[in-house]
PDB file of N, CA and C in Angstrom:
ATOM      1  N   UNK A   1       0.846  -1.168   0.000  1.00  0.00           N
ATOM      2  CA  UNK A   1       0.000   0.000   0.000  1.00  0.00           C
ATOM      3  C   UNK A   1       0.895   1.236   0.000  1.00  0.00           C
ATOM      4  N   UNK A   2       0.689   2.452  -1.017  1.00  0.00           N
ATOM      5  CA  UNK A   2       1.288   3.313  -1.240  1.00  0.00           C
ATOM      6  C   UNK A   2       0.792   4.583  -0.991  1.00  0.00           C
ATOM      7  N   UNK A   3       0.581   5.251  -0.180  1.00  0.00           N
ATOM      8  CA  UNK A   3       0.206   6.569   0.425  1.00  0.00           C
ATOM      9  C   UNK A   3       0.494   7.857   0.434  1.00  0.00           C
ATOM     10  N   UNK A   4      -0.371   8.508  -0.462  1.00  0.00           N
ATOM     11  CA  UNK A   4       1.132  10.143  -0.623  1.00  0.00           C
ATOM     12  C   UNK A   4      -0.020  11.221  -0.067  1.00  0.00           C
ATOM     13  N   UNK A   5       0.609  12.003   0.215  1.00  0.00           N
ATOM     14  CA  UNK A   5      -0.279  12.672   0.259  1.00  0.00           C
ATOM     15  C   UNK A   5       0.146  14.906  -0.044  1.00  0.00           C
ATOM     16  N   UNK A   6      -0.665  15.384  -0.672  1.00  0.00           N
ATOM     17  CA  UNK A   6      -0.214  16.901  -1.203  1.00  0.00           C
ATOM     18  C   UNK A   6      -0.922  17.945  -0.777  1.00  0.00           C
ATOM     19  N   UNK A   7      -0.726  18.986  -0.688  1.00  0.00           N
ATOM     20  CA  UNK A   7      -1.491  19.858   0.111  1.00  0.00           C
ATOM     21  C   UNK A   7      -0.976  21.520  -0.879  1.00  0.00           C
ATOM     22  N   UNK A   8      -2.032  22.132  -1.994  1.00  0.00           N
ATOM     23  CA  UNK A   8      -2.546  22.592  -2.386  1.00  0.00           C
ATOM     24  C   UNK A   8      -4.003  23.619  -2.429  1.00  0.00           C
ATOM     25  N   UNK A   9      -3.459  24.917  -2.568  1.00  0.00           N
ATOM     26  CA  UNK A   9      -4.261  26.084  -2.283  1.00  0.00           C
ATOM     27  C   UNK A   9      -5.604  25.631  -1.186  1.00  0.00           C
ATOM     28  N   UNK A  10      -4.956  25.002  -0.373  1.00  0.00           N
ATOM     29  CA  UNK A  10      -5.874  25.171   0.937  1.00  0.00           C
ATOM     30  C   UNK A  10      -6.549  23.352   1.036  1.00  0.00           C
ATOM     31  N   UNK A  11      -6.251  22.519  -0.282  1.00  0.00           N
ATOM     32  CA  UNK A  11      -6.798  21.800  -0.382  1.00  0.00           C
ATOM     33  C   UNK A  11      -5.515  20.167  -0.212  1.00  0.00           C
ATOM     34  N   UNK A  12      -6.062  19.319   0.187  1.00  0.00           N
ATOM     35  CA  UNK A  12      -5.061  18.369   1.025  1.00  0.00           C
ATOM     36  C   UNK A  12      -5.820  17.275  -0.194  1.00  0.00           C
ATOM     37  N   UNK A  13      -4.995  16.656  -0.677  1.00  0.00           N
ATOM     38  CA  UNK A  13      -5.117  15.275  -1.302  1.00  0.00           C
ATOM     39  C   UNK A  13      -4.360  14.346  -0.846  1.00  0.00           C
ATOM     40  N   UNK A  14      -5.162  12.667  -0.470  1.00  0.00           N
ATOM     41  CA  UNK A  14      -4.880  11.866  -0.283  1.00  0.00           C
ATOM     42  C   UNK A  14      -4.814  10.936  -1.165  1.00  0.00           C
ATOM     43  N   UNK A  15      -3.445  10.829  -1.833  1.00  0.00           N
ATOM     44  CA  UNK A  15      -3.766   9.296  -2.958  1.00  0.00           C
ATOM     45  C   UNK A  15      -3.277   7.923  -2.162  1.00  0.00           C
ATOM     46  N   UNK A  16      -4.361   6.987  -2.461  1.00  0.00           N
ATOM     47  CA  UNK A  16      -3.935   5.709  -1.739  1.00  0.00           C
ATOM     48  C   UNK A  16      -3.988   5.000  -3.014  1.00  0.00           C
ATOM     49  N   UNK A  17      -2.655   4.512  -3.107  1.00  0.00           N
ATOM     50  CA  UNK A  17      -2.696   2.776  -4.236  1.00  0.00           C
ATOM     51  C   UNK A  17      -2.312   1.808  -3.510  1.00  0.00           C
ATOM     52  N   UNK A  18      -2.965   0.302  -3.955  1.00  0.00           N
ATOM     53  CA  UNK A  18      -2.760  -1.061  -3.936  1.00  0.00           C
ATOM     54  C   UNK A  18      -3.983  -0.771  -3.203  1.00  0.00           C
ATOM     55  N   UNK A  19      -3.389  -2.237  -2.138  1.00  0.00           N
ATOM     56  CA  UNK A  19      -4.504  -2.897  -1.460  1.00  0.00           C
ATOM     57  C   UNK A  19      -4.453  -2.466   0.364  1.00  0.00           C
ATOM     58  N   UNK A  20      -5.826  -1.837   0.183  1.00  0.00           N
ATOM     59  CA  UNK A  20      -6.012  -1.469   1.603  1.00  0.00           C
ATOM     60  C   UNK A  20      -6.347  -2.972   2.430  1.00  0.00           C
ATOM     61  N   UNK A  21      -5.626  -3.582   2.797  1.00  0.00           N
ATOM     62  CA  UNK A  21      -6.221  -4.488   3.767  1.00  0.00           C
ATOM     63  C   UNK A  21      -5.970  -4.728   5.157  1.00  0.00           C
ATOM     64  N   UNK A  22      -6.010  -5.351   5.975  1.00  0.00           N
ATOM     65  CA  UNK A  22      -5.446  -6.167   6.997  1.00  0.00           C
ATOM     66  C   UNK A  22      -4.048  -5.663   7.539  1.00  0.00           C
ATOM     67  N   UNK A  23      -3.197  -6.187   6.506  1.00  0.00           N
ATOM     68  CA  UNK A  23      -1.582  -6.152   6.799  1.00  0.00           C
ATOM     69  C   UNK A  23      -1.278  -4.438   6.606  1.00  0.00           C
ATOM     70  N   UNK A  24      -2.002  -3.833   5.471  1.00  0.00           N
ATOM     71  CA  UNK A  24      -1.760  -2.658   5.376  1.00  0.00           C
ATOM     72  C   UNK A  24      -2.233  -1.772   6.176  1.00  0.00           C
ATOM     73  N   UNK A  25      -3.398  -1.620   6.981  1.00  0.00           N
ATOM     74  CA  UNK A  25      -4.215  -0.617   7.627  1.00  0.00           C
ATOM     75  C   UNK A  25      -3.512   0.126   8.655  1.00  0.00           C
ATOM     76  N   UNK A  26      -2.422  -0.358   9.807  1.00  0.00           N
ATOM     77  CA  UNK A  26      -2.204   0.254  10.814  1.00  0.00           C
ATOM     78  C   UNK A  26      -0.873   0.858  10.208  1.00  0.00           C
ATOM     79  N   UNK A  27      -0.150   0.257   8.687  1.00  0.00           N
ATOM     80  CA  UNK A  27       0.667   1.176   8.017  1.00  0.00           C
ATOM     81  C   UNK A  27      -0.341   2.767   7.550  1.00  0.00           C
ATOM     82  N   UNK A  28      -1.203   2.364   6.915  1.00  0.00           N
ATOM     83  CA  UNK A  28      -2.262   3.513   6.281  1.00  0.00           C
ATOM     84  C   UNK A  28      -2.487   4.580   7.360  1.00  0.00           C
ATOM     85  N   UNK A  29      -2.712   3.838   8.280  1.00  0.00           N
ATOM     86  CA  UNK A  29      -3.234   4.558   9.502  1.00  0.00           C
ATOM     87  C   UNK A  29      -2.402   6.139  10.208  1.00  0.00           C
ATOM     88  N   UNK A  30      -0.905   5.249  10.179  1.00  0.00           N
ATOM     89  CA  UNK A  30       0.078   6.580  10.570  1.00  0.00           C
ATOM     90  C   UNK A  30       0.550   7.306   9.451  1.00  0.00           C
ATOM     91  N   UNK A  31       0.099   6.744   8.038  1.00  0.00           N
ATOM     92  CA  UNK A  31       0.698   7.567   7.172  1.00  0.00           C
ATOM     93  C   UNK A  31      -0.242   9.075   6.785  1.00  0.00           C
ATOM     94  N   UNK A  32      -1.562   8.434   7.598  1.00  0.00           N
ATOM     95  CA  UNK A  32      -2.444   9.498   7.128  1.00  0.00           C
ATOM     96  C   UNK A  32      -2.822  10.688   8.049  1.00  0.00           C
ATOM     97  N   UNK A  33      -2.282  10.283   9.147  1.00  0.00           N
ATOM     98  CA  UNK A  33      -2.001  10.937  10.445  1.00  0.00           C
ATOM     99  C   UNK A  33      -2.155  13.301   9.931  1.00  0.00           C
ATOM    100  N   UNK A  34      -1.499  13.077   8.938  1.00  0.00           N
ATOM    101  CA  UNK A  34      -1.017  14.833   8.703  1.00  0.00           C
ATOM    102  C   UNK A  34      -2.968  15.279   8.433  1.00  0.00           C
ATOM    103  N   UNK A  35      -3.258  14.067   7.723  1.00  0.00           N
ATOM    104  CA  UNK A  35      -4.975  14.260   7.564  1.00  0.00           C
ATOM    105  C   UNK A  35      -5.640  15.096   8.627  1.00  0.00           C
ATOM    106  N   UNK A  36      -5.385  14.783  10.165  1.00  0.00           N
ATOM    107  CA  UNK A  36      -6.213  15.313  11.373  1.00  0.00           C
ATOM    108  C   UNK A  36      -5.293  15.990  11.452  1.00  0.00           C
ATOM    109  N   UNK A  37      -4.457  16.672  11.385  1.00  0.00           N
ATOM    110  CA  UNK A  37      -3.718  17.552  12.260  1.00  0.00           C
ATOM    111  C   UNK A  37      -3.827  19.069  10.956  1.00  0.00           C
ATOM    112  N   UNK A  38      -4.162  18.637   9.595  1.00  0.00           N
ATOM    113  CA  UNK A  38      -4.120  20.248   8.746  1.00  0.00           C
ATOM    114  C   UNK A  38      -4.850  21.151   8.624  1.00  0.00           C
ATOM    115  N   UNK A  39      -4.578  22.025   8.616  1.00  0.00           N
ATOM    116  CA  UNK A  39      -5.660  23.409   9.047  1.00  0.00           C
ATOM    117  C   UNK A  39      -6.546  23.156   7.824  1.00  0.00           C
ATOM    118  N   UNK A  40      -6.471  22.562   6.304  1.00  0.00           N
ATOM    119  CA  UNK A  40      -7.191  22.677   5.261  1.00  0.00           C
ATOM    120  C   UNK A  40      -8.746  22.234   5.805  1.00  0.00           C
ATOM    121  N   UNK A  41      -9.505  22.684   5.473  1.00  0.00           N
ATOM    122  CA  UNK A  41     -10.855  22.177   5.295  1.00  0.00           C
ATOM    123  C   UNK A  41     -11.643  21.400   4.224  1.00  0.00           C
ATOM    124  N   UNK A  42     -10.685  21.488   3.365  1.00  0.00           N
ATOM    125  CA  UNK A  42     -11.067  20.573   1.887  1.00  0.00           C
ATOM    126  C   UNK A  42      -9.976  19.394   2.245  1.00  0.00           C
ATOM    127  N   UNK A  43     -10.554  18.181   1.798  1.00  0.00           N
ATOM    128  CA  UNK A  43      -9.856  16.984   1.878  1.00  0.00           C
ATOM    129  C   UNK A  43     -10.533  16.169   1.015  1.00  0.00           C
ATOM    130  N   UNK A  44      -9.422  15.664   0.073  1.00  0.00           N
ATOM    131  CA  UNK A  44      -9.799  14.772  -1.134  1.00  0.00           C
ATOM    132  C   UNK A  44      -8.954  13.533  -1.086  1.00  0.00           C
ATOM    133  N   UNK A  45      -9.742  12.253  -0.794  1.00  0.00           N
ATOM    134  CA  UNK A  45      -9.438  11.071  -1.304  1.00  0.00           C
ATOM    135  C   UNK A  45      -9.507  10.482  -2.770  1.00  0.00           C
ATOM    136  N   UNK A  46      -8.019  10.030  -2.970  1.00  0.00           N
ATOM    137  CA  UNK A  46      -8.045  10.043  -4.438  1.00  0.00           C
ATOM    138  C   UNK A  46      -7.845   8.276  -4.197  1.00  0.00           C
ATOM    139  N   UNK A  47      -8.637   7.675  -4.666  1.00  0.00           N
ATOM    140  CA  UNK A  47      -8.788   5.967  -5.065  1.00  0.00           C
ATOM    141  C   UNK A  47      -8.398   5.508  -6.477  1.00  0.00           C
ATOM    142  N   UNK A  48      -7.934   6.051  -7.214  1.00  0.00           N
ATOM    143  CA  UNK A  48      -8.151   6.005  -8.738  1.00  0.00           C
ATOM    144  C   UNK A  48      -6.966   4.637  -9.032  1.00  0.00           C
ATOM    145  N   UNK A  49      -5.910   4.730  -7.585  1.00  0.00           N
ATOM    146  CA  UNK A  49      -5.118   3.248  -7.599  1.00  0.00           C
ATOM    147  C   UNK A  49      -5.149   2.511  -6.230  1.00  0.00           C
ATOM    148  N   UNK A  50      -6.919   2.443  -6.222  1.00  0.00           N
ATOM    149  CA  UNK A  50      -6.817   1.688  -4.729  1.00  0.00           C
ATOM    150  C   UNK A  50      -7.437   0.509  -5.776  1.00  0.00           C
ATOM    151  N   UNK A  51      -6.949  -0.871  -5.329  1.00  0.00           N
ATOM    152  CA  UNK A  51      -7.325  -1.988  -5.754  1.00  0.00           C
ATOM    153  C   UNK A  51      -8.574  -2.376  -4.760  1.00  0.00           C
ATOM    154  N   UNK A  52      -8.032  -2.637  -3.833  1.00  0.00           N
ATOM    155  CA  UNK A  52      -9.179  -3.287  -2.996  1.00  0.00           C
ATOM    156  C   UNK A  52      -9.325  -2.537  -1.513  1.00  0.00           C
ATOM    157  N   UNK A  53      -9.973  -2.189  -0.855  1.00  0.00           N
ATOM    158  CA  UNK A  53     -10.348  -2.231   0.680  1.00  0.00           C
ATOM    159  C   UNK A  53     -10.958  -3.472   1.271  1.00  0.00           C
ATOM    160  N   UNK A  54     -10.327  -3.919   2.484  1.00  0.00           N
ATOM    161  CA  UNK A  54     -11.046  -4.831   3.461  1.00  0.00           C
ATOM    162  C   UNK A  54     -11.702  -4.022   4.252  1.00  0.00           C
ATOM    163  N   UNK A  55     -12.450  -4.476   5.886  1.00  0.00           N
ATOM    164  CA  UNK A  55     -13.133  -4.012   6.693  1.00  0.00           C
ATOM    165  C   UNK A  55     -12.199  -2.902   7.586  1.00  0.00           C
ATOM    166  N   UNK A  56     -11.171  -3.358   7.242  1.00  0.00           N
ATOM    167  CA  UNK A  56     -10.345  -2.394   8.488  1.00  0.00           C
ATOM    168  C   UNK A  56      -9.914  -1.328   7.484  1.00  0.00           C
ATOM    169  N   UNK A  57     -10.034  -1.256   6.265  1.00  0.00           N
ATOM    170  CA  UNK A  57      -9.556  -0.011   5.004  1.00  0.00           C
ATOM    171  C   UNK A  57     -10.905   0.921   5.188  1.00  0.00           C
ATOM    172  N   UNK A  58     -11.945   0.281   5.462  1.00  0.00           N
ATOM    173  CA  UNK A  58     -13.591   1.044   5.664  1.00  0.00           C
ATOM    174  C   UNK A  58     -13.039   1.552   7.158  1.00  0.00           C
ATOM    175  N   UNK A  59     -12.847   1.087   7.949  1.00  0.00           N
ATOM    176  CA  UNK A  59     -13.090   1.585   9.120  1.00  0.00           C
ATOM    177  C   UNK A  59     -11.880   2.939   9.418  1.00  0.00           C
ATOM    178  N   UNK A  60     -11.202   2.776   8.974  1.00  0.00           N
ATOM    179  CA  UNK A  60     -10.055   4.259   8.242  1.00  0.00           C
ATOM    180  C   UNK A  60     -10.654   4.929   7.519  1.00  0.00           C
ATOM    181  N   UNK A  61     -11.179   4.835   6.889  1.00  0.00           N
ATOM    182  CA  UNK A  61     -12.131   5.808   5.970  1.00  0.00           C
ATOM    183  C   UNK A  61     -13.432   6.478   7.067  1.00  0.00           C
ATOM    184  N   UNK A  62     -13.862   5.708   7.743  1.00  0.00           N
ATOM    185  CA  UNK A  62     -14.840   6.365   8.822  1.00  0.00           C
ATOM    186  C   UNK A  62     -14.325   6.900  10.044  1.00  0.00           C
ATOM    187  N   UNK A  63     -13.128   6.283  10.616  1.00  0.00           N
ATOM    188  CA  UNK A  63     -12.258   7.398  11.416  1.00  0.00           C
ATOM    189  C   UNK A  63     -12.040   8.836  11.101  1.00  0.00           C
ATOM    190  N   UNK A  64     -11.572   8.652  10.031  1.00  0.00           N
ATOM    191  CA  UNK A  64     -11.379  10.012   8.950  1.00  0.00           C
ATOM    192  C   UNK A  64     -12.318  10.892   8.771  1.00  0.00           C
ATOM    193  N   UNK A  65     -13.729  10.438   8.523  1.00  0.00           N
ATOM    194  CA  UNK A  65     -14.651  11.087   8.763  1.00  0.00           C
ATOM    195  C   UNK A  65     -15.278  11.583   9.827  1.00  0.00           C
ATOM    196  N   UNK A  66     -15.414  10.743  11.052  1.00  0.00           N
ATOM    197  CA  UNK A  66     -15.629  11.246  12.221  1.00  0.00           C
ATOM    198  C   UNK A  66     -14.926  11.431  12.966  1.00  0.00           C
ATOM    199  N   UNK A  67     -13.268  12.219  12.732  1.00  0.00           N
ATOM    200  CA  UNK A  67     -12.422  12.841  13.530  1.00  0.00           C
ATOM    201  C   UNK A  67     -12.275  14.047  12.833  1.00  0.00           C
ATOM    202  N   UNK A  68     -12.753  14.496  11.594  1.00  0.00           N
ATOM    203  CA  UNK A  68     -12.582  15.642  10.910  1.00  0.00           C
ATOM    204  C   UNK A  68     -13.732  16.575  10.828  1.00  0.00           C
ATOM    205  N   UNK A  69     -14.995  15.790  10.640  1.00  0.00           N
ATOM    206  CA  UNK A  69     -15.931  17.098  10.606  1.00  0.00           C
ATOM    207  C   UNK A  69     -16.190  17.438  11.754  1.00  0.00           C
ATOM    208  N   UNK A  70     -16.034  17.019  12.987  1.00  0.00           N
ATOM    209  CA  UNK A  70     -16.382  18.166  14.136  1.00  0.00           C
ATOM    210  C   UNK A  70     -15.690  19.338  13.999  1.00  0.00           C
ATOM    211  N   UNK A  71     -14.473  19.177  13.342  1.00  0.00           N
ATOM    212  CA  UNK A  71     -13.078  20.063  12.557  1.00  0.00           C
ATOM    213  C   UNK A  71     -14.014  21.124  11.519  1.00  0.00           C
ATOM    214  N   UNK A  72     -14.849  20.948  11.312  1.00  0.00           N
ATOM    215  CA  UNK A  72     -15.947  21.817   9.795  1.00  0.00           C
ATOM    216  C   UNK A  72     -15.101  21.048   8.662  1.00  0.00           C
ATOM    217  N   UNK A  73     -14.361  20.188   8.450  1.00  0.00           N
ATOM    218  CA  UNK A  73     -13.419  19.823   7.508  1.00  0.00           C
ATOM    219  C   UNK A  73     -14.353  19.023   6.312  1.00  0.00           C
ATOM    220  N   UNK A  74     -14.236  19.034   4.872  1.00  0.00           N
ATOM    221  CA  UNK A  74     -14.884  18.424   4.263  1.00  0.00           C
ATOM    222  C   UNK A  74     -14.282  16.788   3.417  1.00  0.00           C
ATOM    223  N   UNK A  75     -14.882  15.891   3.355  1.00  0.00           N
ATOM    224  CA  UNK A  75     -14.155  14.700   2.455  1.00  0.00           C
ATOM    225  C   UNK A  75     -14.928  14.783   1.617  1.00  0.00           C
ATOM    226  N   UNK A  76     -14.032  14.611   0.428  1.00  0.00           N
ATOM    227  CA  UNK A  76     -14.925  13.914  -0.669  1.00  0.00           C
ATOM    228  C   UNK A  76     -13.753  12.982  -1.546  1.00  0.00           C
ATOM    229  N   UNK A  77     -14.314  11.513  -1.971  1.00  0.00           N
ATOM    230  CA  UNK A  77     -14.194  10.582  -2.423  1.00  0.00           C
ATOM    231  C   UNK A  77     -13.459  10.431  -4.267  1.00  0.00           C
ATOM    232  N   UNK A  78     -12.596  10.436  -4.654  1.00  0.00           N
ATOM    233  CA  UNK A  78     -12.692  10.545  -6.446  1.00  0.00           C
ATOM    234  C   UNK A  78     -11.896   8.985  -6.696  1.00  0.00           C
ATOM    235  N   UNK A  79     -12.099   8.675  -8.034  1.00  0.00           N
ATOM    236  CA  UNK A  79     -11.396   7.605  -8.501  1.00  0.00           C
ATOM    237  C   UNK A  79     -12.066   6.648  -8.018  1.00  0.00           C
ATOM    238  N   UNK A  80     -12.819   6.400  -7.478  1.00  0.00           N
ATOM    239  CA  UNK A  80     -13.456   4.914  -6.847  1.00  0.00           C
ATOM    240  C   UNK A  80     -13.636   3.827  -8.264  1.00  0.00           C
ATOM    241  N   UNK A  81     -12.697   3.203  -8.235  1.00  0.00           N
ATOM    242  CA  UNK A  81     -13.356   1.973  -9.450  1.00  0.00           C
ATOM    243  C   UNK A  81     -14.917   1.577  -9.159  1.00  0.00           C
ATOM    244  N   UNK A  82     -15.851   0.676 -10.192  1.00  0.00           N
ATOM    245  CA  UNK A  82     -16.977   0.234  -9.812  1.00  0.00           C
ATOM    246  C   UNK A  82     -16.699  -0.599  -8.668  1.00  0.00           C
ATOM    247  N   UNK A  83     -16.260  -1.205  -8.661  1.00  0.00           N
ATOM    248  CA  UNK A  83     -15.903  -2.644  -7.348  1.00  0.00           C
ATOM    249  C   UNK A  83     -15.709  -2.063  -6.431  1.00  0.00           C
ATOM    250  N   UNK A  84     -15.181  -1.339  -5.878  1.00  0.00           N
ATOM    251  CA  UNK A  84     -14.956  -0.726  -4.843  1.00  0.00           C
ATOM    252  C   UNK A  84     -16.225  -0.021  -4.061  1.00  0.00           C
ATOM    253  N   UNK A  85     -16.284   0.790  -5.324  1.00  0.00           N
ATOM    254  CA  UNK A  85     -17.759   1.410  -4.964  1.00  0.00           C
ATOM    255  C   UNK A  85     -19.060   0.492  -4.926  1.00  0.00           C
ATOM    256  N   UNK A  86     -18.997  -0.151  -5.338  1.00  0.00           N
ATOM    257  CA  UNK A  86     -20.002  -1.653  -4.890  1.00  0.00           C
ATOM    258  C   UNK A  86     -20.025  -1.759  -3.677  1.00  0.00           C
ATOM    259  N   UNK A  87     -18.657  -2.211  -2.710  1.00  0.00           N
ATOM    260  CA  UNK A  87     -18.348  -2.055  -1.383  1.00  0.00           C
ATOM    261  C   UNK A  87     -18.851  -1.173  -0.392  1.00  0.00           C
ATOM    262  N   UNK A  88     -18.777   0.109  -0.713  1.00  0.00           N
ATOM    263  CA  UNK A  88     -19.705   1.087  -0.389  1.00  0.00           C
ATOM    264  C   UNK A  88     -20.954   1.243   0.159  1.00  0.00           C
ATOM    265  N   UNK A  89     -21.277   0.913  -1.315  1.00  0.00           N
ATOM    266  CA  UNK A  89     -22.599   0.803  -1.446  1.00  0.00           C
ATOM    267  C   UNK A  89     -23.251  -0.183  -0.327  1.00  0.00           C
ATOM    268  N   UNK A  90     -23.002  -1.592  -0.449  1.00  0.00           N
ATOM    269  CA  UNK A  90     -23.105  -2.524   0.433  1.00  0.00           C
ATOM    270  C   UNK A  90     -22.973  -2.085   2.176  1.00  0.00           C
ATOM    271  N   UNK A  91     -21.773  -1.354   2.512  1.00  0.00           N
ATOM    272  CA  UNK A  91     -21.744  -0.990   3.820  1.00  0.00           C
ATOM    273  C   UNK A  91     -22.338   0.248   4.033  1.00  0.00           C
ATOM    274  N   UNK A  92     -23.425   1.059   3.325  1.00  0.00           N
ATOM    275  CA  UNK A  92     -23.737   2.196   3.765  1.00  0.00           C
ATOM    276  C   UNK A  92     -23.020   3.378   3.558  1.00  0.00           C
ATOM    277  N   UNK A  93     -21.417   2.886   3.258  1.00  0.00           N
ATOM    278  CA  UNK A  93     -20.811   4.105   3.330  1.00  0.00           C
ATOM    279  C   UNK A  93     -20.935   5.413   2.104  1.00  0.00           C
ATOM    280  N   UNK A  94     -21.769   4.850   1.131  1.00  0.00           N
ATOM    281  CA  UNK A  94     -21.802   5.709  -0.203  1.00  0.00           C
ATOM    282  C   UNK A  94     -22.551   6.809   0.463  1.00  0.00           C
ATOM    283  N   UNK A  95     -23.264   6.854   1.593  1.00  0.00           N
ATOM    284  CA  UNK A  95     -24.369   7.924   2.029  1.00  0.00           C
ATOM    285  C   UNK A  95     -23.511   8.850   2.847  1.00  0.00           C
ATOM    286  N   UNK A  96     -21.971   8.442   3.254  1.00  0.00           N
ATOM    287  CA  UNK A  96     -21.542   9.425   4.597  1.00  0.00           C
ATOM    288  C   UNK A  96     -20.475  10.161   3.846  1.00  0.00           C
ATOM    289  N   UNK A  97     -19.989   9.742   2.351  1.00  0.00           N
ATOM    290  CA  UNK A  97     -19.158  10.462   1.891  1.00  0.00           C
ATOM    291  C   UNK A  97     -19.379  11.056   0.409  1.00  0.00           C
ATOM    292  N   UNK A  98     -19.205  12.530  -0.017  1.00  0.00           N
ATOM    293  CA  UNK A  98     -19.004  13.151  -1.050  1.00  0.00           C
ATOM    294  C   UNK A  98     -18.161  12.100  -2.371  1.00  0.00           C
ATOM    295  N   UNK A  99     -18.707  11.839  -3.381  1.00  0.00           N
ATOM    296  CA  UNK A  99     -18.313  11.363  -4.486  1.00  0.00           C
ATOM    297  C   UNK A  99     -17.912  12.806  -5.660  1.00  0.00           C
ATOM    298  N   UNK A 100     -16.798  12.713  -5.867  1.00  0.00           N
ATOM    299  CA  UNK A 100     -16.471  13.964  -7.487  1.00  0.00           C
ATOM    300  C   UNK A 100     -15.847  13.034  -8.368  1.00  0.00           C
TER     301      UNK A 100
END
């Protein structure tokens, strides 16, 4: 799992590639760490080279969300392959996050 992340006119992008799973998550976890701590209020997850998420890649994605908007901070979602977003869909999560 490959994690970068850029921070642009106020706006913070997160690109995640490979596979969010299991072995990867508590790597994901500290890499994304600068996520809660940036003054930006725009925050963009870029998926466009995420292969797969497991349950613990969802549950990072909902940390993220409910440690940031008490922040007024916004997420929104891009690149989601269909499969992925299937996943989503299935856990509810297509309703708690912004898709562009």
């Amino acid at each position: 799992m490959i994690t970068k992340i850029e921070e642009n006119d106020g706006i913070m992008t997160v690109y995640l590639e490979g596979r969010m799973d299991t072995s990867t998550s508590s790597e994901t976890e500290m890499e994304i760490k600068p996520v809660y701590e940036t003054a930006c209020k725009e925050i963009i997850i870029d998926c466009s080279r995420l292969e797969y998420i497991a349950s613990s890649g969802l549950r990072i994605f909902l940390s993220l969300l409910l440690d940031t908007q008490p922040q007024g901070k916004h997420i929104s979602v891009r690149g989601m392959s269909q499969a992925l977003r299937d996943v989503f869909d299935m856990t509810g999560f297509t309703d708690l996050f912004d898709f562009i």
